[in-house]
Each structure stands twice: as C-alpha cells, then as structure tokens.
Protein backbone atom coordinates (compact mmCIF):
# COMPACT_ATOMS: atom_id res chain seq x y z
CA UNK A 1 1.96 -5.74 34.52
CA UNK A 2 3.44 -9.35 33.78
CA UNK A 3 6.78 -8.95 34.48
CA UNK A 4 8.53 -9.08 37.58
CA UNK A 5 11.53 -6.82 37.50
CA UNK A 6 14.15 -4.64 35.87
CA UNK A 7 18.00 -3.76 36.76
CA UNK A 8 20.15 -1.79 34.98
CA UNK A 9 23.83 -2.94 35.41
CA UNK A 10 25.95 0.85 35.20
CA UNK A 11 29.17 0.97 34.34
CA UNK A 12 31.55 3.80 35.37
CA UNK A 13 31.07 7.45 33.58
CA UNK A 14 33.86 9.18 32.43
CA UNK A 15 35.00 12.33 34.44
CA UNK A 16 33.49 14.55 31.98
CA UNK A 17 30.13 14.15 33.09
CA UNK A 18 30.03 16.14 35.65
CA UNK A 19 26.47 16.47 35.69
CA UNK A 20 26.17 12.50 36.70
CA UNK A 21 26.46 12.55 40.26
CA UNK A 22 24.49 10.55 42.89
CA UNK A 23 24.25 6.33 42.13
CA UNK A 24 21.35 4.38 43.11
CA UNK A 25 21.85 0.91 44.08
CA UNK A 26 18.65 -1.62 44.06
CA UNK A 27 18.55 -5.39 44.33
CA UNK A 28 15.42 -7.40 42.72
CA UNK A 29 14.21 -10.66 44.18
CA UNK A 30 12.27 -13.52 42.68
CA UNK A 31 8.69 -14.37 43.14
CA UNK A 32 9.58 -15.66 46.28
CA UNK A 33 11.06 -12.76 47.42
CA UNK A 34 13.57 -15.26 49.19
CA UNK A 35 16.55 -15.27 46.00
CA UNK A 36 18.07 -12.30 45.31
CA UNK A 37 18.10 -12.52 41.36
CA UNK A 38 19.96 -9.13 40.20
CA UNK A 39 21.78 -5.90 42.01
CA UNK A 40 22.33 -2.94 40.12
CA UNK A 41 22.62 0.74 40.06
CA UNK A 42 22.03 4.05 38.10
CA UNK A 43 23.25 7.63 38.38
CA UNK A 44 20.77 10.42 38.27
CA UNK A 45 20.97 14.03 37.96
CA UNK A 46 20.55 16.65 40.09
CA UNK A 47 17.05 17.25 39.53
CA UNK A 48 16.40 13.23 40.15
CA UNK A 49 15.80 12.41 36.85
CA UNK A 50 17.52 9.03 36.28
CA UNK A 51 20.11 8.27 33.70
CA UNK A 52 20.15 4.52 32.62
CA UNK A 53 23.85 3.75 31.79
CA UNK A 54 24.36 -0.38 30.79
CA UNK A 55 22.16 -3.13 30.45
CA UNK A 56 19.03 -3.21 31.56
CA UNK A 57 16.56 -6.46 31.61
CA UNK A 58 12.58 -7.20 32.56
CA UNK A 59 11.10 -10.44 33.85
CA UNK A 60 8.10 -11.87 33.70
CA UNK A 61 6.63 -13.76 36.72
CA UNK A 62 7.92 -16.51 36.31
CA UNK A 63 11.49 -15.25 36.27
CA UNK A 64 11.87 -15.80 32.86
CA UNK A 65 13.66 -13.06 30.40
CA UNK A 66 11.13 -10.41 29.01
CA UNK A 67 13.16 -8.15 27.41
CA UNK A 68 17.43 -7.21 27.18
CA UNK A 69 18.80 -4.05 25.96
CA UNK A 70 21.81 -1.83 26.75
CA UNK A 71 21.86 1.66 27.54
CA UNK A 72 24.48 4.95 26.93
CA UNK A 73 24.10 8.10 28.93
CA UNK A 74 20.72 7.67 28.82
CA UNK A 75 19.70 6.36 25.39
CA UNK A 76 19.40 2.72 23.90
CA UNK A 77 22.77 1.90 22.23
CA UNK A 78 23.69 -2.11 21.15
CA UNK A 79 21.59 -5.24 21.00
CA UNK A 80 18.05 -5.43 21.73
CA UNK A 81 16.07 -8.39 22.28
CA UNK A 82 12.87 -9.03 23.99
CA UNK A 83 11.00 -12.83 24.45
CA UNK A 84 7.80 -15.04 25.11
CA UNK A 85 6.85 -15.94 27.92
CA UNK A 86 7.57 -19.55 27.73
CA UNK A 87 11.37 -17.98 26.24
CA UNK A 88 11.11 -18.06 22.84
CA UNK A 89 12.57 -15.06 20.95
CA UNK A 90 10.21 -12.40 19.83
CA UNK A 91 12.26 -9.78 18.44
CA UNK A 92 15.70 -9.15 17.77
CA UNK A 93 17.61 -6.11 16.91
CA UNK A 94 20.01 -3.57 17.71
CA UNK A 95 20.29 0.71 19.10
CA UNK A 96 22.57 2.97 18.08
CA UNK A 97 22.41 6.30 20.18
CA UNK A 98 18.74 5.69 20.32
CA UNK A 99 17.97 5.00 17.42
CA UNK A 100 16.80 1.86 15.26
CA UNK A 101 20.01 0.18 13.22
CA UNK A 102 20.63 -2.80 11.40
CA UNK A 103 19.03 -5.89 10.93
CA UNK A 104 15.39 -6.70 12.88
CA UNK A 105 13.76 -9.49 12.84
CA UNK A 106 10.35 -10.56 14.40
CA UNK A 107 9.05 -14.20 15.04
CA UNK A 108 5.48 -15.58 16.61
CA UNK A 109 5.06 -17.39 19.52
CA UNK A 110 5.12 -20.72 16.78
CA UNK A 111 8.80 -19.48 16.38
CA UNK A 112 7.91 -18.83 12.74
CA UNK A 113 9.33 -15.41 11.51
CA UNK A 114 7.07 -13.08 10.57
CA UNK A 115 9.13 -9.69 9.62
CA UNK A 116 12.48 -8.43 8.75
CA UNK A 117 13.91 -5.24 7.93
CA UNK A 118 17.13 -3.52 8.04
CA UNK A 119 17.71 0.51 9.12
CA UNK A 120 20.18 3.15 9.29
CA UNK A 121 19.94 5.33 12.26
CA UNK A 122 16.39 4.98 13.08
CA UNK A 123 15.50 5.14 8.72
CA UNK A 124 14.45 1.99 6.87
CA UNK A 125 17.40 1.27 4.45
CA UNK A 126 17.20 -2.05 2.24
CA UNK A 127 15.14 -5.07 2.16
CA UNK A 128 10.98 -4.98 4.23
CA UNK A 129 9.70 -8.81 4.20
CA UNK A 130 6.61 -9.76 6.32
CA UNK A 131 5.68 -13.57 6.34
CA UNK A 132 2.09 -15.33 7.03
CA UNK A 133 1.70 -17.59 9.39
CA UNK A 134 2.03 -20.44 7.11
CA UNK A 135 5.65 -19.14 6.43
CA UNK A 136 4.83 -18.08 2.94
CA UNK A 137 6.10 -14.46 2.08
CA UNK A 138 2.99 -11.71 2.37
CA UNK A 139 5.00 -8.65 1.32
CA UNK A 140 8.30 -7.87 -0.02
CA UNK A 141 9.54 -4.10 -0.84
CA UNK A 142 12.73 -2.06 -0.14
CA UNK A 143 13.12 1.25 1.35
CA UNK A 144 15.95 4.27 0.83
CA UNK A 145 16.09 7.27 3.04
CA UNK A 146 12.91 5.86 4.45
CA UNK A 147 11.11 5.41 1.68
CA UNK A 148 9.39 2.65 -0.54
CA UNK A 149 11.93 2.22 -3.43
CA UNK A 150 11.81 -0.21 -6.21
CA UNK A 151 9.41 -3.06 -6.57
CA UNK A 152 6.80 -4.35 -4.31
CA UNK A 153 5.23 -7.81 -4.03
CA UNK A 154 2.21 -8.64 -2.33
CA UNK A 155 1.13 -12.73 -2.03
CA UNK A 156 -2.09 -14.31 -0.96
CA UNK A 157 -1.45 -16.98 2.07
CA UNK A 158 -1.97 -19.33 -0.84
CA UNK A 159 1.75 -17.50 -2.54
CA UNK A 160 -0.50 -16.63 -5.72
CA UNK A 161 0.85 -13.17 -6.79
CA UNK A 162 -1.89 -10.52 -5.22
CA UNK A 163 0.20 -6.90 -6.48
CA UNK A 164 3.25 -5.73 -8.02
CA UNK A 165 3.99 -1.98 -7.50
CA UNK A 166 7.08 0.28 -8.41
CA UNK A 167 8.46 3.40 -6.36
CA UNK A 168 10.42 6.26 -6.79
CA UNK A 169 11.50 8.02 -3.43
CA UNK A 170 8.09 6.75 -2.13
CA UNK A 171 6.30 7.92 -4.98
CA UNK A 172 4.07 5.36 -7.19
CA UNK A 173 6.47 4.56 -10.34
CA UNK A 174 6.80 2.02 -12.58
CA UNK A 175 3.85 -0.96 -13.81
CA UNK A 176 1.13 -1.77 -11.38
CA UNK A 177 -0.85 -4.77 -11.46
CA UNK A 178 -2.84 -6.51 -9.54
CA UNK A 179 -4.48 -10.22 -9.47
CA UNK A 180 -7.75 -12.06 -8.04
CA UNK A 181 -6.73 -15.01 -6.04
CA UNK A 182 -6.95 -17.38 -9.20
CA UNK A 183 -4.31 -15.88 -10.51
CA UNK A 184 -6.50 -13.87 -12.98
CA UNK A 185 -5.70 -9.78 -13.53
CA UNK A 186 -7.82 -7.51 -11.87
CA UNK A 187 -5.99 -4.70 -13.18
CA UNK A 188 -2.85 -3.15 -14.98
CA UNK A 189 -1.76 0.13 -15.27
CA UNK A 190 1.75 2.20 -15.71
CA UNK A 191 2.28 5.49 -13.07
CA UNK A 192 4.82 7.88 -14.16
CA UNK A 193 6.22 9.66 -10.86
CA UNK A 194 2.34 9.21 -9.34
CA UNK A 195 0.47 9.80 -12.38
CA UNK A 196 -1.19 7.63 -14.70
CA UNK A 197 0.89 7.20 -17.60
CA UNK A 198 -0.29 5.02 -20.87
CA UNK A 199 -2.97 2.49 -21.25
CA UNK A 200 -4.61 0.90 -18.12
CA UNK A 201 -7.23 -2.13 -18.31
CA UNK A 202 -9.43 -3.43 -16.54
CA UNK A 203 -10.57 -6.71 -16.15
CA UNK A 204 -14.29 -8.51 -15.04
CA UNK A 205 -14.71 -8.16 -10.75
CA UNK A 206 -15.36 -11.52 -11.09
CA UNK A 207 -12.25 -12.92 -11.34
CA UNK A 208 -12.86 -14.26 -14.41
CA UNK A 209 -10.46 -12.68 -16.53
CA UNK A 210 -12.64 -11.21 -18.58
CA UNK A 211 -11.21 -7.59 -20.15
CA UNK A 212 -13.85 -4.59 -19.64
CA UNK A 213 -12.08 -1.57 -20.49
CA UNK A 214 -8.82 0.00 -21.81
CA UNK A 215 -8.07 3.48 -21.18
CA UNK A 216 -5.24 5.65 -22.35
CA UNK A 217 -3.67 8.21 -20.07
CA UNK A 218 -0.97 10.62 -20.34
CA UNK A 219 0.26 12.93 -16.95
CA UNK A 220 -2.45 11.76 -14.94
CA UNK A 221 -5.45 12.68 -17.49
CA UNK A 222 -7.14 10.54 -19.50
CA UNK A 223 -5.82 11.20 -22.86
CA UNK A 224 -6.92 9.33 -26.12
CA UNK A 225 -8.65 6.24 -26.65
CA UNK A 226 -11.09 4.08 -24.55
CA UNK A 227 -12.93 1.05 -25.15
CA UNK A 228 -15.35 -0.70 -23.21
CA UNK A 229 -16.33 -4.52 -24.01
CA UNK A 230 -19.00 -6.96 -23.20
CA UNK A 231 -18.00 -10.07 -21.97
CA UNK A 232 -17.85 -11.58 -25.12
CA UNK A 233 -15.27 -9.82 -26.14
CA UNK A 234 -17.02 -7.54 -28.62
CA UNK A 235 -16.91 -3.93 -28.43
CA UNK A 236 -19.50 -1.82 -26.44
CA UNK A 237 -18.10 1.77 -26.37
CA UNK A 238 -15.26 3.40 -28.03
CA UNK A 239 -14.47 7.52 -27.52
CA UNK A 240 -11.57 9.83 -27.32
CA UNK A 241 -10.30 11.84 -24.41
CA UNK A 242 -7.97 14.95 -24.81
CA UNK A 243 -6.30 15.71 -21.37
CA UNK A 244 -9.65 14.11 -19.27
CA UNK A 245 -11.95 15.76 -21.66
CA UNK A 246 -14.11 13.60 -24.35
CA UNK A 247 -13.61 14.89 -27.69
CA UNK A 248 -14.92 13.63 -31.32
CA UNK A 249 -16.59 10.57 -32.13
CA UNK A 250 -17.94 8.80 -28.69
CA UNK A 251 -19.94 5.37 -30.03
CA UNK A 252 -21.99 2.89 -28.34
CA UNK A 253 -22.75 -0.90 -29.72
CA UNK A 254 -25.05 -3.13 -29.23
CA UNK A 255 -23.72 -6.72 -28.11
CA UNK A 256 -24.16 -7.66 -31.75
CA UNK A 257 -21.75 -5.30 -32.72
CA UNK A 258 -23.98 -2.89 -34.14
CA UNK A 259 -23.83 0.82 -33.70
CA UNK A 260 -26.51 1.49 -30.55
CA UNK A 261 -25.85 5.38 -29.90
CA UNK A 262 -23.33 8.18 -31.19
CA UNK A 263 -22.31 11.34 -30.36
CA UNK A 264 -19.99 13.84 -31.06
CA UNK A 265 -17.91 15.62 -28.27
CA UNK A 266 -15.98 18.93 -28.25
CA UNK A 267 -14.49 20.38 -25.08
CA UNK A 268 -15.92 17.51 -23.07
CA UNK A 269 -19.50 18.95 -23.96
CA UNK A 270 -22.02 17.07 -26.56
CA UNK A 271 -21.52 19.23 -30.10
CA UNK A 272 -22.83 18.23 -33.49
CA UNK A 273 -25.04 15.58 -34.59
CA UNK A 274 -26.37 12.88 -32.23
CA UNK A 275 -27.66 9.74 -33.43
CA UNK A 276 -29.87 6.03 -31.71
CA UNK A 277 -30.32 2.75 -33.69
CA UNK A 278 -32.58 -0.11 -33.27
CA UNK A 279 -31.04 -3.71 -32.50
CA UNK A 280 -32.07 -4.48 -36.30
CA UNK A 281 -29.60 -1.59 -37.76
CA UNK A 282 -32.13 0.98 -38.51
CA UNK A 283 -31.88 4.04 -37.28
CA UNK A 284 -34.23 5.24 -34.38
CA UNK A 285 -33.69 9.12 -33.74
CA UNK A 286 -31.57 11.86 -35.08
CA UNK A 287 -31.01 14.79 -32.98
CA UNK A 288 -28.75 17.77 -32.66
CA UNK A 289 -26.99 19.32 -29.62
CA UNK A 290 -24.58 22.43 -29.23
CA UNK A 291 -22.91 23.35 -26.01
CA UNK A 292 -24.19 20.16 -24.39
CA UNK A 293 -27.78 20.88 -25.23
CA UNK A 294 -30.03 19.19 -27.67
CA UNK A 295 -31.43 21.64 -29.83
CA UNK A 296 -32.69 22.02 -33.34
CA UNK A 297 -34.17 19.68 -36.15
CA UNK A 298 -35.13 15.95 -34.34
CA UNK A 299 -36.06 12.85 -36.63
CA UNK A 300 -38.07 9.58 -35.10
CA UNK A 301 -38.32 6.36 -36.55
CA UNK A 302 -40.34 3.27 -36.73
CA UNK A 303 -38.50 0.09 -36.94
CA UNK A 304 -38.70 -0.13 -40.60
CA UNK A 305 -36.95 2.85 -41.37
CA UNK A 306 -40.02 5.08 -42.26
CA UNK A 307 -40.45 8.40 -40.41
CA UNK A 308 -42.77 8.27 -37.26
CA UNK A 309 -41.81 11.78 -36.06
CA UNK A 310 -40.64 14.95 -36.90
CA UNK A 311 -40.14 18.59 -35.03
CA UNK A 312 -37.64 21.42 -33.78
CA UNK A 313 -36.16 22.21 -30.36
C-alpha cells in the first residue's frame, strides 16, 4: 500500500451506548519510526468489531496527508477530503450519517478540476459538470431524486457542441441532437417520455451536412411520411408508414428526379400494382403483387417503349 498510517482521534460516547465498551489506544510513527506522528483510540464492541468514532487520517510514505474524514458511531459524518501525493487536493466533499451530501468536487494532479456535483443524502440533487483536461466543460446535466433531469450538454475537447439531450425523471424527453466535430448535425430527433415523437433527420456520416432522410414518428412507431435524398439534394424515396407499417404509395427516383420504382403497400405487405422505369422515363416492367407476392399479368419493355415481353404468374 502507499500510505503509511491511519489514527482515528475518538471523542467521548454518550452514556447511552452501552454497547461501546473497551477503547483501544495506538500511536503511529513516521518512516523513521523515531517521531511519534499521531496517538489515538477507538472503542469496539463486544464481539471486537471496531467502532470508528472522530477523525480519522492516512499517510502516504512520505508523511504527507492521503486522505481526512470524520467518523459517528461508526459511519462517515462531516468533511471529507483526500490528496496527491505531492499534497495537492484530489477530492473534496462532505458525509452525512454515511452517506454522500453536498457539494463534491474533483481536481487532477495539474490541479485542474475535473468534476462537480452536488447530493442529498447519498442521491444526486442539482447541477453534474465534468471538465477535460484542457479545462473546457465535457458534460453538463442535472439530476433530481437521482435522476438525469432537464437538459444535457456534451462538448468535444475543442468546446464544439457534440449532444443536447432532455430528461424526464431519467427518462429521454425533450429534442435530441447531435453534431460531428465541425459543427455539422449528425442527427435530430424529438422523444416524448422515451419514444420517438415527430420528424427525425438524418444527416450524411460524413460530416458534411448533407440531409439523407426525414422520418415521421408518432409513440415510438414510425408513422407517416419518409423521404430519402441523394446528396444533391433531390429526392430518392418517398413512402408512408402507419404505426411502423408501410402503407400506400412507396416511390423510388432516379438521381435525375425521375420515377425509378413504385409500389403500393397495405398492411406493411406489397398490394396492387408494381411498376420499374428506365433512366430515359420509359417504363421497363409492370407487375402485380397481392399479399406480398408478385402474381398475375407481367409486362417487359425495351427502352423505346415497345413491348419485349409478356406472361402470367
């Protein structure tokens, strides 16, 4: 272990507790074992199991401070703090019956503070930061009853935006959104009490903020209507979802903007007449399906238009 020693300075237990009974004394030396550095005592029980009443300290070799804290009947109760070795602080915070309360903060061994959050009897209550190294903030949320609360920001070390989230009693609520390290939207979306909720897009992986796809939602299904687009900007597939199911008209383009395939959907299953184009407009094959299967009359066509093929399934 790197530390040296512990005391535990006990102060006098009321009357009461009865079950308290022998005291311990001990006395710690340095290093050297020729300077007596701390006496101190604890109680125990009958059964020798010790009960730490007062404050209480570690070392490390080279006598310096490792960690502080108090003690009450046997739990951690007032401040906490524990250091580097070279003695700067490393955290700082505070007990209450042992439990986590108040204000904690923790720093590096650069002295730079990296976290802080606040409690309530062991629950995070209030404001979470964490920092980079480079002092910049990295995230910064808020807790109640122990739970994410409110809005959440995420940074790159660079402090470009990376997410913004939204809770409810620790459930996903609110806009979402999240960015590439340019700055450019990766994606953006609305969750109502954990499910998706309105239209969510979805930009290039890129980076290049380049929009591929918007899709409605509605409790957590996919619900109304989608597009896909090519990077220029054009449209390459539109279709309808009712409650995650596609349903009517589902259309595919070529980059041109003309019509490439097209279906008809009903009860998320291909129903209806099915039809394929050539890049020059003219259509290539007409086809039927029914329950998802293509079946009946089928027309191919050469490029000009004229009939190359005809025949039943």
């Amino acid at each position: 272990m790197n530390y040296l020693c512990c005391f535990i300075l006990c102060f006098s237990v009321s009357a009461q507790r009865k079950d308290l009974k022998t005291k311990i004394g001990y006395r710690y030396w340095d290093n050297s074992k020729k300077t007596l550095k701390k006496e101190a005592f604890h109680y125990i029980r009958p059964r020798n199991k010790p009960i730490y009443h007062g404050a209480r300290e570690f070392f490390y070799k080279n006598g310096k401070t490792q960690e502080k804290s108090v003690y009450h009947l046997g739990k951690r109760h007032g401040a906490f703090n524990s250091f580097y070795e070279d003695g700067f602080e490393k955290v700082k915070g505070n007990y209450i019956e042992g439990k986590k309360d108040g204000l904690w903060i923790s720093w590096d061994k650069n002295g730079q503070k990296i976290k802080e959050y606040t409690l309530k009897k062991g629950s995070l209550e209030g404001s979470y930061k964490v920092w980079f190294e480079n002092g910049k903030l990295s995230i910064s949320r808020s807790y109640k009853n122990n739970k994410e609360d409110g809005k959440e920001t995420t940074w790159y070390p660079s402090g470009k935006i990376k997410q913004i989230l939204h809770h409810s009693a620790g459930i996903l609520n609110g806009r979402s959104i999240k960015y590439f390290k340019n700055g450019n939207p990766m994606y953006e979306r609305n969750v109502l009490y954990g499910k998706k909720d309105g239209v969510e897009k979805v930009w290039d992986t890129k980076g290049n903020g380049i929009l591929l796809r918007e899709t409605a939602h509605s409790g957590g299904f996919k619900h109304g209507i989608e597009k896909d687009y090519w990077a220029t900007g054009k449209i390459h597939l539109e279709r309808t979802w009712d409650k995650g199911k596609l349903k009517g008209l589902h259309t595919t383009y070529f980059e041109t903007g003309k019509k490439q395939k097209q279906f008809i959907y009903a009860k998320g299953e291909k129903n209806g007449k099915a039809s394929f184009w050539f890049k020059n407009g003219n259509i290539k094959v007409e086809a039927t399906y029914r329950n998802g299967l293509q079946e009946g009359p089928v027309k191919e066509y050469h490029t000009n238009g004229k009939v190359n093929l005809s025949y039943n399934l």
